[in-house]
N, C-alpha and C. Protein backbone atom coordinates (compact mmCIF):
# COMPACT_ATOMS: atom_id res chain seq x y z
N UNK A 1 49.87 20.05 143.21
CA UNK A 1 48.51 20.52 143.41
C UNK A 1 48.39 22.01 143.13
N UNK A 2 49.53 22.65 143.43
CA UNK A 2 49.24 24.12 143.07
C UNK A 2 49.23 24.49 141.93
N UNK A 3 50.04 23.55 141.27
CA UNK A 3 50.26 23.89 139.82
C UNK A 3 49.00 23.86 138.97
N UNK A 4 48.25 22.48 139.71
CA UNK A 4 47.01 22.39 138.86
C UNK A 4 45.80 23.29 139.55
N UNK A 5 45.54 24.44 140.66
CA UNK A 5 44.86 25.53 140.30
C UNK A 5 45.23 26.43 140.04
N UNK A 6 47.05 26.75 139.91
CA UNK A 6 47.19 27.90 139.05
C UNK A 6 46.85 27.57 137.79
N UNK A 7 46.97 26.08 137.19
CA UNK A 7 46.52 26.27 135.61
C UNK A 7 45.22 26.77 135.63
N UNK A 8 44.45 25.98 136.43
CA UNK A 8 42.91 26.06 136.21
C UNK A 8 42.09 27.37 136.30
N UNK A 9 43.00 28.54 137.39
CA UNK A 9 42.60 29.90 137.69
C UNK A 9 43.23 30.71 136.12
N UNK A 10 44.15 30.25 135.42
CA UNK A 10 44.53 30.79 134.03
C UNK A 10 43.54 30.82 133.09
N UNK A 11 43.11 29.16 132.90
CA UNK A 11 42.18 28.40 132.07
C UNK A 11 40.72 29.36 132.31
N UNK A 12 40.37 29.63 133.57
CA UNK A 12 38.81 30.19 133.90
C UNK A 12 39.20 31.98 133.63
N UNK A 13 40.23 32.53 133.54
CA UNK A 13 40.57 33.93 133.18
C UNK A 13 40.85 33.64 131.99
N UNK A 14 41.62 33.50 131.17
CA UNK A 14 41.50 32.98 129.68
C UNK A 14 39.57 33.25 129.34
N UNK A 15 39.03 31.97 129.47
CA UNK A 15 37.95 31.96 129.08
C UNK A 15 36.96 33.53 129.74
N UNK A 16 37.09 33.86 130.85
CA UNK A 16 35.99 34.82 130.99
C UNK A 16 36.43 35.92 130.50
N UNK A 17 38.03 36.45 129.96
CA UNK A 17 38.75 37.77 129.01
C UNK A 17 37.92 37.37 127.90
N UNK A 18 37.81 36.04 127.02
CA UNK A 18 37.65 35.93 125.76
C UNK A 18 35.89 36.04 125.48
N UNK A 19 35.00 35.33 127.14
CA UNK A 19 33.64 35.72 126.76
C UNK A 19 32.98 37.28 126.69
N UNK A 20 34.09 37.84 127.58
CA UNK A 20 34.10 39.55 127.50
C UNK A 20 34.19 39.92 126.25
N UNK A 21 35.48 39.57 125.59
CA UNK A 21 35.56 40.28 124.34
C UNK A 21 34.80 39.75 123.37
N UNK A 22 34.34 38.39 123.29
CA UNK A 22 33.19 38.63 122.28
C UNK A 22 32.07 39.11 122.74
N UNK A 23 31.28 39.29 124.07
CA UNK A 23 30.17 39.96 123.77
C UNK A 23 30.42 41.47 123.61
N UNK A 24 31.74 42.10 123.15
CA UNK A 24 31.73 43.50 122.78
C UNK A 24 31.85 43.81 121.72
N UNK A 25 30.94 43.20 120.90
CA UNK A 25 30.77 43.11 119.17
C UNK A 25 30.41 44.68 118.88
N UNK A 26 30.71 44.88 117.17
CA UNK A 26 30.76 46.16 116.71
C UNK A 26 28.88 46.47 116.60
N UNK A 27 29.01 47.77 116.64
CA UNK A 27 27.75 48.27 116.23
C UNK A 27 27.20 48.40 114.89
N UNK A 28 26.17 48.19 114.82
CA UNK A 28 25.74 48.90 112.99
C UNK A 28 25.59 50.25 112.62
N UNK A 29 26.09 50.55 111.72
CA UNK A 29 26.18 52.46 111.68
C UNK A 29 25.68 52.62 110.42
N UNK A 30 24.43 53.45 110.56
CA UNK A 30 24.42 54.38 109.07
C UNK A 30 23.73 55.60 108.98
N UNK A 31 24.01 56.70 108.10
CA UNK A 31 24.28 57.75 107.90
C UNK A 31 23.29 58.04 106.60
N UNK A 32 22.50 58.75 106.32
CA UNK A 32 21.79 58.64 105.32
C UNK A 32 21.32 60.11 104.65
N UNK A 33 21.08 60.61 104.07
CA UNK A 33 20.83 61.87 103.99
C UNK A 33 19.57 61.74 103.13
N UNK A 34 18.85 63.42 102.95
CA UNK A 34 17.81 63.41 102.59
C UNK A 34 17.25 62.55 101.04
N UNK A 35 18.61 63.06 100.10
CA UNK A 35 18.06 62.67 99.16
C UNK A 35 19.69 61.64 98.59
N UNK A 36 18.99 60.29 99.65
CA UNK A 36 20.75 59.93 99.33
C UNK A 36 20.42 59.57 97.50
N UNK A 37 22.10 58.80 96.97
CA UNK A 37 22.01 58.01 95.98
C UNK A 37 22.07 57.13 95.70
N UNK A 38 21.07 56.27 94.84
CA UNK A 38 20.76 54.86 94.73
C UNK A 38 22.31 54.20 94.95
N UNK A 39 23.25 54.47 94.26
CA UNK A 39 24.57 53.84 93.90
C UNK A 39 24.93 53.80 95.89
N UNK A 40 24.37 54.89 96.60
CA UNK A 40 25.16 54.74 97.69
C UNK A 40 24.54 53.49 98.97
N UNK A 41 23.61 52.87 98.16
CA UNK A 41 22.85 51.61 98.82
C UNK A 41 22.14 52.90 99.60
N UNK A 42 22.00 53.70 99.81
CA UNK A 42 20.55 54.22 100.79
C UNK A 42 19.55 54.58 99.77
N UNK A 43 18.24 55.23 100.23
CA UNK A 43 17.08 55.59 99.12
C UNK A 43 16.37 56.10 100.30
N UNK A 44 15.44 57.72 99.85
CA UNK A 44 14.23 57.92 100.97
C UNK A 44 12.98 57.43 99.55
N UNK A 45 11.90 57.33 100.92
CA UNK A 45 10.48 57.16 100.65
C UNK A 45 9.92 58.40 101.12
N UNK A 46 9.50 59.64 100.47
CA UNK A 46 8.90 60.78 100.18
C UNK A 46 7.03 60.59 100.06
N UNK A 47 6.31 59.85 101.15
CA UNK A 47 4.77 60.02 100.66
C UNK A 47 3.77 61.00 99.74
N UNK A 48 3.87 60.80 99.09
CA UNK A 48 2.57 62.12 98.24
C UNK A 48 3.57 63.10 98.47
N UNK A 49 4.48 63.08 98.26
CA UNK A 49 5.66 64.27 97.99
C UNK A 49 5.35 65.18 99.52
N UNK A 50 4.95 65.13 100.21
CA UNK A 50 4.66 66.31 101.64
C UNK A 50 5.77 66.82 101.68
N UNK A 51 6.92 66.03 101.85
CA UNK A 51 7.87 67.44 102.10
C UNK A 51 8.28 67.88 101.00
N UNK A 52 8.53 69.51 100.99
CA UNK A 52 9.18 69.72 99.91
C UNK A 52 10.60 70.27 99.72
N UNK A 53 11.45 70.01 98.56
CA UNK A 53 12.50 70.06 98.57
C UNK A 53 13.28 71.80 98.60
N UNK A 54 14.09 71.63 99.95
CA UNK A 54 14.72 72.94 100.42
C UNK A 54 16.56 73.17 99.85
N UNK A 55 16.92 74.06 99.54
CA UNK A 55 18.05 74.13 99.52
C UNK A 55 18.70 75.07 100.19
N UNK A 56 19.67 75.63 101.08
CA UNK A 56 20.35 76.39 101.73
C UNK A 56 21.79 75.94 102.33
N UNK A 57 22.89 77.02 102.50
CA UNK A 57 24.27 76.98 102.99
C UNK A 57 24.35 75.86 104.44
N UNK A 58 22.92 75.97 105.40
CA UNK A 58 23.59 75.53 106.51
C UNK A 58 22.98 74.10 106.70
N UNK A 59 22.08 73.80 105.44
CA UNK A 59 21.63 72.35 105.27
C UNK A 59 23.62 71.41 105.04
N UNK A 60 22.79 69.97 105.43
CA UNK A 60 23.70 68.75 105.32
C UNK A 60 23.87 68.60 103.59
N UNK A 61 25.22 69.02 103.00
CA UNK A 61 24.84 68.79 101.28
C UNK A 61 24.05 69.90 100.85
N UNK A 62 23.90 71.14 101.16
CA UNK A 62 23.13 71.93 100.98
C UNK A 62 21.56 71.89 100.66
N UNK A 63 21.06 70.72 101.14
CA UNK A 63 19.49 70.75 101.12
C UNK A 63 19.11 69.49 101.95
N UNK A 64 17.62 69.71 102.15
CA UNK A 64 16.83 69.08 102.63
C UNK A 64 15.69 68.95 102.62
N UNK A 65 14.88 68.16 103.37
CA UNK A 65 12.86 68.53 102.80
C UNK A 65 12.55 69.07 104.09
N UNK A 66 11.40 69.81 103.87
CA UNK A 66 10.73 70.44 105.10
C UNK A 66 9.07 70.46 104.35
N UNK A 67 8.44 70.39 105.69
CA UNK A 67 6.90 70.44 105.79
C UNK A 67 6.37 70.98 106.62
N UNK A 68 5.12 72.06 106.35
CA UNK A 68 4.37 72.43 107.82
C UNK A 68 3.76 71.28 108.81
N UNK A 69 4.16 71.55 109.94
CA UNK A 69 3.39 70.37 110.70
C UNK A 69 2.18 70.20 111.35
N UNK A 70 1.60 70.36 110.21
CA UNK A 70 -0.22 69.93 110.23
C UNK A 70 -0.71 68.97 110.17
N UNK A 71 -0.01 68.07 109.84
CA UNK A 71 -0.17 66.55 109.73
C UNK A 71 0.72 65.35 109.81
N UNK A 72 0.14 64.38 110.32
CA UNK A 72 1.52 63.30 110.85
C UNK A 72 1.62 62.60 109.43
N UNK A 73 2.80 63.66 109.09
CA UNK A 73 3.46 62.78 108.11
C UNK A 73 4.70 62.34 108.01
N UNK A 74 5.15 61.11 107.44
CA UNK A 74 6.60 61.02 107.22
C UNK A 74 7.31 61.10 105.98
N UNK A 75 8.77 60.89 106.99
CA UNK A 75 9.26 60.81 105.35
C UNK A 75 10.65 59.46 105.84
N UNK A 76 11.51 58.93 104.86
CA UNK A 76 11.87 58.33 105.20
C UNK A 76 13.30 58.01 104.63
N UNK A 77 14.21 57.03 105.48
CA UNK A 77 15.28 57.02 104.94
C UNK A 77 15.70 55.58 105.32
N UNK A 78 15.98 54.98 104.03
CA UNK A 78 16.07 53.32 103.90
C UNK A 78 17.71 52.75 103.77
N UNK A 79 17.62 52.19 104.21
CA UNK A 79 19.08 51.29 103.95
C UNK A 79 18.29 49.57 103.67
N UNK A 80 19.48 48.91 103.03
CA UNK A 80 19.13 47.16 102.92
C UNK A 80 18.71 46.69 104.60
N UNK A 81 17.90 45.64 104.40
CA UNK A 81 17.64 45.17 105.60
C UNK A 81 18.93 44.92 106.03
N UNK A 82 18.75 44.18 107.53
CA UNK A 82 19.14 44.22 108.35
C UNK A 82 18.52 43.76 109.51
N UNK A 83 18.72 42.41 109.80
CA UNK A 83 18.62 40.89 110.77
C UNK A 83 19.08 41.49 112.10
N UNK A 84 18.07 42.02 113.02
CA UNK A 84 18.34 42.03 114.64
C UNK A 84 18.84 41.63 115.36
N UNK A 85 17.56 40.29 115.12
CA UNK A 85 17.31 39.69 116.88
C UNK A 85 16.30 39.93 117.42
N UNK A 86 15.63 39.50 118.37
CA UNK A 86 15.02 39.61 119.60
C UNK A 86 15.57 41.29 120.56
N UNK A 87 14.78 41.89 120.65
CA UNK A 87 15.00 43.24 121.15
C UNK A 87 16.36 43.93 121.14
N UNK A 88 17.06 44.38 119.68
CA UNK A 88 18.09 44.76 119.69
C UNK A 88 17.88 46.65 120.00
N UNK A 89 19.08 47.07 120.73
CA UNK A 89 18.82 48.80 120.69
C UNK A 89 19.39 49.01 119.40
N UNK A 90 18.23 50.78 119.28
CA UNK A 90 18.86 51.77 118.17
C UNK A 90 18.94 53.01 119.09
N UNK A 91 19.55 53.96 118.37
CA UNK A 91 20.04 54.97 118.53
C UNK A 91 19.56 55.77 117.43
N UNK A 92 19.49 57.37 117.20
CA UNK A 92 18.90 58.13 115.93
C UNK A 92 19.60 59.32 116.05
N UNK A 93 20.22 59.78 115.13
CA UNK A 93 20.43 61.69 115.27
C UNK A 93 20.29 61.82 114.24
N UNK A 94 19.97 63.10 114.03
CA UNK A 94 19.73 63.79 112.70
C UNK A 94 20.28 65.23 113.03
N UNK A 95 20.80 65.44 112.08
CA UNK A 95 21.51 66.49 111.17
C UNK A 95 20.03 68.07 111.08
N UNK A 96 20.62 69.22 112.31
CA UNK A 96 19.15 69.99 112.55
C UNK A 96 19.56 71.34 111.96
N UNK A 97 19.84 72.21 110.72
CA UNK A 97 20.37 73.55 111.18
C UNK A 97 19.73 74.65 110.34
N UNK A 98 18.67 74.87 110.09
CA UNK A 98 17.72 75.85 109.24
C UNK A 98 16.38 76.62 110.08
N UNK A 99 16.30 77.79 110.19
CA UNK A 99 15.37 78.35 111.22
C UNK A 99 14.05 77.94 110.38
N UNK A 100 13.99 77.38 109.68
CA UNK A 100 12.61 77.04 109.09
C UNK A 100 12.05 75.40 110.04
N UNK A 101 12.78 75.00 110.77
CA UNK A 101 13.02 73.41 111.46
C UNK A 101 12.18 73.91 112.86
N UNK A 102 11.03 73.74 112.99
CA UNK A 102 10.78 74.40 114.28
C UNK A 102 9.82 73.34 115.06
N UNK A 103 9.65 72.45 114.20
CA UNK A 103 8.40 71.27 115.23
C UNK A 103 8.83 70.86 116.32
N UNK A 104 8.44 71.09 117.41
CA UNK A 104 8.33 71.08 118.39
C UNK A 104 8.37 69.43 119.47
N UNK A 105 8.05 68.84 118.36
CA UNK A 105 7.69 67.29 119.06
C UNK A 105 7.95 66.64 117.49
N UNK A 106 8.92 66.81 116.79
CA UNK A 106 9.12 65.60 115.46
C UNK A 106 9.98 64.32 116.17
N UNK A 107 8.87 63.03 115.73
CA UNK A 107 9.17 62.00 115.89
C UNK A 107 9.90 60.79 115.02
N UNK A 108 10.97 60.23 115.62
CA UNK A 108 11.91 59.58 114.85
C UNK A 108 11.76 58.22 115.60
N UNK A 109 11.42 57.09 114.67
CA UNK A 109 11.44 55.76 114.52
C UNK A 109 11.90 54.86 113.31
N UNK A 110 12.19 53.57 113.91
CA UNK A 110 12.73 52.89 113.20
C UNK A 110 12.02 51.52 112.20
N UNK A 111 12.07 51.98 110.63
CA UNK A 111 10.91 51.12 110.19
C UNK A 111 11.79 49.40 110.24
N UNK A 112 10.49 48.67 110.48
CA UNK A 112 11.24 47.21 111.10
C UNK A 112 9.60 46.84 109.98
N UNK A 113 10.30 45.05 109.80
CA UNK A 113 9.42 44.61 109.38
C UNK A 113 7.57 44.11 110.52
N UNK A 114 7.81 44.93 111.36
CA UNK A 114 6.47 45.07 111.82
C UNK A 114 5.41 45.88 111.35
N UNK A 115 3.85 46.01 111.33
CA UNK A 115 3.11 46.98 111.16
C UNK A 115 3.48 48.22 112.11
N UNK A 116 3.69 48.27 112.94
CA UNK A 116 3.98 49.56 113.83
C UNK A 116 5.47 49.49 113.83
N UNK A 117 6.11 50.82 112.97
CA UNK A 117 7.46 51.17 113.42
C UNK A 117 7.72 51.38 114.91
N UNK A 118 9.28 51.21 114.98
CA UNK A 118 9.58 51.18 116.77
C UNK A 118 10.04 52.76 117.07
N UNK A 119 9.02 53.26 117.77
CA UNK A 119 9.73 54.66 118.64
C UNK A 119 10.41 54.44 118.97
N UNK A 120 11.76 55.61 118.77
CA UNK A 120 12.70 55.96 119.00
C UNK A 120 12.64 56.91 120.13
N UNK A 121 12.18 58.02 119.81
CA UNK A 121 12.39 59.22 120.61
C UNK A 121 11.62 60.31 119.48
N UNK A 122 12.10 61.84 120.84
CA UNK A 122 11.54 62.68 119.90
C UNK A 122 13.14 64.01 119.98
N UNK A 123 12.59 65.04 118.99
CA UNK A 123 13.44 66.21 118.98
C UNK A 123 12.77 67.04 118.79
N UNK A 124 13.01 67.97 119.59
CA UNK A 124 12.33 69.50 119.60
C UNK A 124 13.00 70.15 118.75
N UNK A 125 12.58 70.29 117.04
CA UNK A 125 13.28 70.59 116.49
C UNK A 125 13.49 72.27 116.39
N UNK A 126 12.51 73.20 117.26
CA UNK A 126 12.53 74.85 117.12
C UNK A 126 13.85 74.92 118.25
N UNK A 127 13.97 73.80 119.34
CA UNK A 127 15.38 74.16 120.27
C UNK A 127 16.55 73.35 120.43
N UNK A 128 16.71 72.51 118.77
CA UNK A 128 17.76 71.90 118.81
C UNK A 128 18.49 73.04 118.55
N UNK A 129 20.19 72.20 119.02
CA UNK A 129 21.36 73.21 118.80
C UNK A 129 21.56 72.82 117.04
N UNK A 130 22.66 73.71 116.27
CA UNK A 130 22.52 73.51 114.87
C UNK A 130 23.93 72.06 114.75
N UNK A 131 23.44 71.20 113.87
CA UNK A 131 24.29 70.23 113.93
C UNK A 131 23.40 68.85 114.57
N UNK A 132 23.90 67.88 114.61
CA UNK A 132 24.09 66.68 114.77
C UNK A 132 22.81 66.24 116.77
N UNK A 133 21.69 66.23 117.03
CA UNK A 133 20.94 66.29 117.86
C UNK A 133 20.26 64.45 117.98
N UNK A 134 20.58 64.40 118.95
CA UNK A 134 19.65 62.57 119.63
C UNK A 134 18.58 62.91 119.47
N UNK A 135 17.95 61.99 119.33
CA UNK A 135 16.29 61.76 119.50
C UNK A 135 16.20 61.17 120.81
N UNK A 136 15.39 61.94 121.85
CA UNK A 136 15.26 60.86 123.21
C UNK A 136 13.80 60.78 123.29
N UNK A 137 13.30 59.47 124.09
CA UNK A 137 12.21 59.14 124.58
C UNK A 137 11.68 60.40 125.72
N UNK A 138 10.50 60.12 126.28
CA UNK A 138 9.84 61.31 126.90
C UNK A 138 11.08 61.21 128.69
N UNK A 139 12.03 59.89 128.66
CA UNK A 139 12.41 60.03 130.09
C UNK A 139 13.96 60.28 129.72
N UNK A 140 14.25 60.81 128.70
CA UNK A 140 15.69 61.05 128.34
C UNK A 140 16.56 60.04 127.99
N UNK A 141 15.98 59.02 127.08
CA UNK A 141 17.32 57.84 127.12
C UNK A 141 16.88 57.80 125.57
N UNK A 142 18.33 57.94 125.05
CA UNK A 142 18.54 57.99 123.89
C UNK A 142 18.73 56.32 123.12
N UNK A 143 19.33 55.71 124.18
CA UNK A 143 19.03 54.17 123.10
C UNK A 143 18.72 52.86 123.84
N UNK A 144 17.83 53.22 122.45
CA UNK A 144 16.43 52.56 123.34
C UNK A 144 16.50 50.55 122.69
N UNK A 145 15.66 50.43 123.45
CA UNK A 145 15.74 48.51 123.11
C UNK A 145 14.49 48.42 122.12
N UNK A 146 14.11 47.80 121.08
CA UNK A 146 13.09 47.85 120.36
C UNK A 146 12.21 46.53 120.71
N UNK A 147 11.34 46.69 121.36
CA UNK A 147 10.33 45.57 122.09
C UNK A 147 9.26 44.84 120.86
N UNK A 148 9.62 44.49 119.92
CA UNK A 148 8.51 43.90 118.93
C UNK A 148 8.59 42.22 119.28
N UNK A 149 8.12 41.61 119.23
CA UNK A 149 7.59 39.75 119.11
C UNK A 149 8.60 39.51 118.37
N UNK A 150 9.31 38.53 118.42
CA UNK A 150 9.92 37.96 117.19
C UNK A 150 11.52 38.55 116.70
N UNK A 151 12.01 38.24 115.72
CA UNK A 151 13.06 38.89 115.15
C UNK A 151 12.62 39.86 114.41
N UNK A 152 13.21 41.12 114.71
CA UNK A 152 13.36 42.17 114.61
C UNK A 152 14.16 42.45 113.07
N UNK A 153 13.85 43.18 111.36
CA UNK A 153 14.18 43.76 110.62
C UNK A 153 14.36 45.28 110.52
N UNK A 154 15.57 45.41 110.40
CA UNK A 154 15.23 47.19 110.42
C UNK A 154 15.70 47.53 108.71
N UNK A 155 15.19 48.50 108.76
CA UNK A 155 15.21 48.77 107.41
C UNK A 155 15.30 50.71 107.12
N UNK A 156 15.32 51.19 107.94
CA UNK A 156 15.27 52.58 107.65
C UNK A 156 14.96 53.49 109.33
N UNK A 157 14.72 54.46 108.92
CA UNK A 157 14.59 55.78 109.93
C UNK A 157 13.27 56.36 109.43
N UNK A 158 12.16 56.76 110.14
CA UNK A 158 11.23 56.99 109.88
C UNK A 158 11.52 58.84 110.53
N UNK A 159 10.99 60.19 110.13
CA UNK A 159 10.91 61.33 110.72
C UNK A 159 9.16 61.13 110.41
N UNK A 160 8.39 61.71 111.44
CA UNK A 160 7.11 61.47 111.38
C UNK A 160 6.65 63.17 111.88
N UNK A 161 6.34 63.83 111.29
CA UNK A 161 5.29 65.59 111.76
C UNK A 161 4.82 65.50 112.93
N UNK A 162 5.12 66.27 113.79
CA UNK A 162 4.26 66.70 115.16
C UNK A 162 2.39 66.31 114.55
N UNK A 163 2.15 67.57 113.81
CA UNK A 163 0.96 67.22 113.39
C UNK A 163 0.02 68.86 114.29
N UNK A 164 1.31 69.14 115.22
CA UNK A 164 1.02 70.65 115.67
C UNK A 164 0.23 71.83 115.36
N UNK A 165 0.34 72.12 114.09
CA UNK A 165 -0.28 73.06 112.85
C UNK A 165 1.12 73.59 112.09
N UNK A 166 0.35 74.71 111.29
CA UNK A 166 1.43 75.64 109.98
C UNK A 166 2.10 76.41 110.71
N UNK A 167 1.84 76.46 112.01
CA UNK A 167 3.04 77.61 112.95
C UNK A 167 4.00 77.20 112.57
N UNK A 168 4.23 75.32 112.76
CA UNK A 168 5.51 75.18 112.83
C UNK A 168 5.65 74.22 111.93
N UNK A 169 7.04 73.80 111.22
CA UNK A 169 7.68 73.22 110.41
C UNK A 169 8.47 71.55 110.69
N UNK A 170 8.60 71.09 109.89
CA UNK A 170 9.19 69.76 110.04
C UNK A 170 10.42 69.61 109.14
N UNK A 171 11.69 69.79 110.04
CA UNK A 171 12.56 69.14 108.62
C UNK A 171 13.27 68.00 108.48
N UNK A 172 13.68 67.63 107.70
CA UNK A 172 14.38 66.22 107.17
C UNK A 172 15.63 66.54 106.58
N UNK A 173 16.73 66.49 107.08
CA UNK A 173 17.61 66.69 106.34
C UNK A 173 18.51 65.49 106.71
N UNK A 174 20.14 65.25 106.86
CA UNK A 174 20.80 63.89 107.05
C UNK A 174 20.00 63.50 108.68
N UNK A 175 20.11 61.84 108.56
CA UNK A 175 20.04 61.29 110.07
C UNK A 175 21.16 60.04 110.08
N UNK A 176 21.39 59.65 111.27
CA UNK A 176 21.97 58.73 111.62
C UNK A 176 21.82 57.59 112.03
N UNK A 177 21.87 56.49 111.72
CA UNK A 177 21.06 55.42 113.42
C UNK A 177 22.18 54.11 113.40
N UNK A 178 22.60 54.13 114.25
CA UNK A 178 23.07 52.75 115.15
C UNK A 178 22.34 51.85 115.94
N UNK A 179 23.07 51.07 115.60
CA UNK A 179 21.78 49.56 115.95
C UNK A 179 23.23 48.53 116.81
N UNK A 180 22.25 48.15 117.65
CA UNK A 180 23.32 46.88 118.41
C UNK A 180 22.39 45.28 118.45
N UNK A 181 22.90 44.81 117.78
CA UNK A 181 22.09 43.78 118.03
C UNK A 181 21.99 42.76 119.73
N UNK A 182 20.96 41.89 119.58
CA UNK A 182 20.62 41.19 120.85
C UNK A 182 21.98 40.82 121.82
N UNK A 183 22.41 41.29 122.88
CA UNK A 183 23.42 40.51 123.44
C UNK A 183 24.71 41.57 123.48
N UNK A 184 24.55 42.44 122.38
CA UNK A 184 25.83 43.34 122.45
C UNK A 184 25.78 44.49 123.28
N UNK A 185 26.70 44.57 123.52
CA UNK A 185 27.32 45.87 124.45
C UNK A 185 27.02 47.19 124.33
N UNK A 186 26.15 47.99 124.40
CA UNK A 186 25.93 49.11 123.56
C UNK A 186 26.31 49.78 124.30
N UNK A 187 27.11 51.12 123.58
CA UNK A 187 28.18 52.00 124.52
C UNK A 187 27.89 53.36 123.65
């Protein structure tokens, strides 16, 4: 008799190690820069050209786009789709380091095959540090669950203009975003 609940206490640890380790599936990662290259599977979407193209030493690749932020505009950075789920989290950073970067409230979302992209968060881009900065929501949580109906497509990183005025600037230079789909572990 003992033998058969030491098997059975093996058999139920066995199985709950192995349901652990699969729900600690890998994340999706990508990295995109302003003006990636077609060959590198990324591409931005540039509207009516608004931002315009910057070059300097302490840009990502030595350039990036910037715009006054007078108007909510975006710009964008695409990768191949990419199959969710039902409320999977993302995550966003972007690449901040030119004193011309000063919007105050630039907003970063994630374009999904919905009409309304999913907020991400925001970055104060006049008091990011230079380098690599999260986008957080207004209560500080950087990765966030994306609440749309249905299965969820992501397809890119949206940077969207305060919309502030010409005081201040908007820039675009590399971003990042990780995605976990429904069920996974996000760490």
């Amino acid at each position: 008799m003992k033998r058969k609940k030491l098997f059975t206490l093996v058999l139920m640890l066995a199985f709950l190690l192995g349901a652990v380790g699969q729900s600690a599936c890998a994340s999706i990662y990508h990295a995109i820069d302003n003006d990636a290259l077609e060959s590198s599977g990324y591409w931005n979407v540039n509207y009516n050209n608004y931002y315009s193209y910057i070059t300097g030493n302490s840009l990502w690749n030595g350039d990036a786009r910037f715009r006054k932020s007078n108007g909510h505009q975006t710009y964008e950075y695409r990768h191949n789709s990419i199959t969710l789920g039902h409320h999977p989290t993302a995550e966003i950073r972007a690449y901040l380091n030119h004193n011309d970067f000063s919007d105050p409230y630039a907003e970063y979302q994630i374009k999904t095959n919905y009409v309304e992209s999913a907020r991400i968060g925001y970055i104060n881009q006049d008091r990011a540090a230079a380098g690599w900065n999260i986008a957080k929501d207004r209560n500080g949580n950087s990765k966030i669950v994306i609440n749309q109906p249905g299965t969820t497509i992501a397809y890119g990183v949206r940077v969207l203009s305060s919309g502030w005025g010409s005081d201040y600037g908007t820039g675009a230079d590399a971003v990042s975003v990780k995605y976990w789909k429904e069920g996974e572990v996000v760490s």
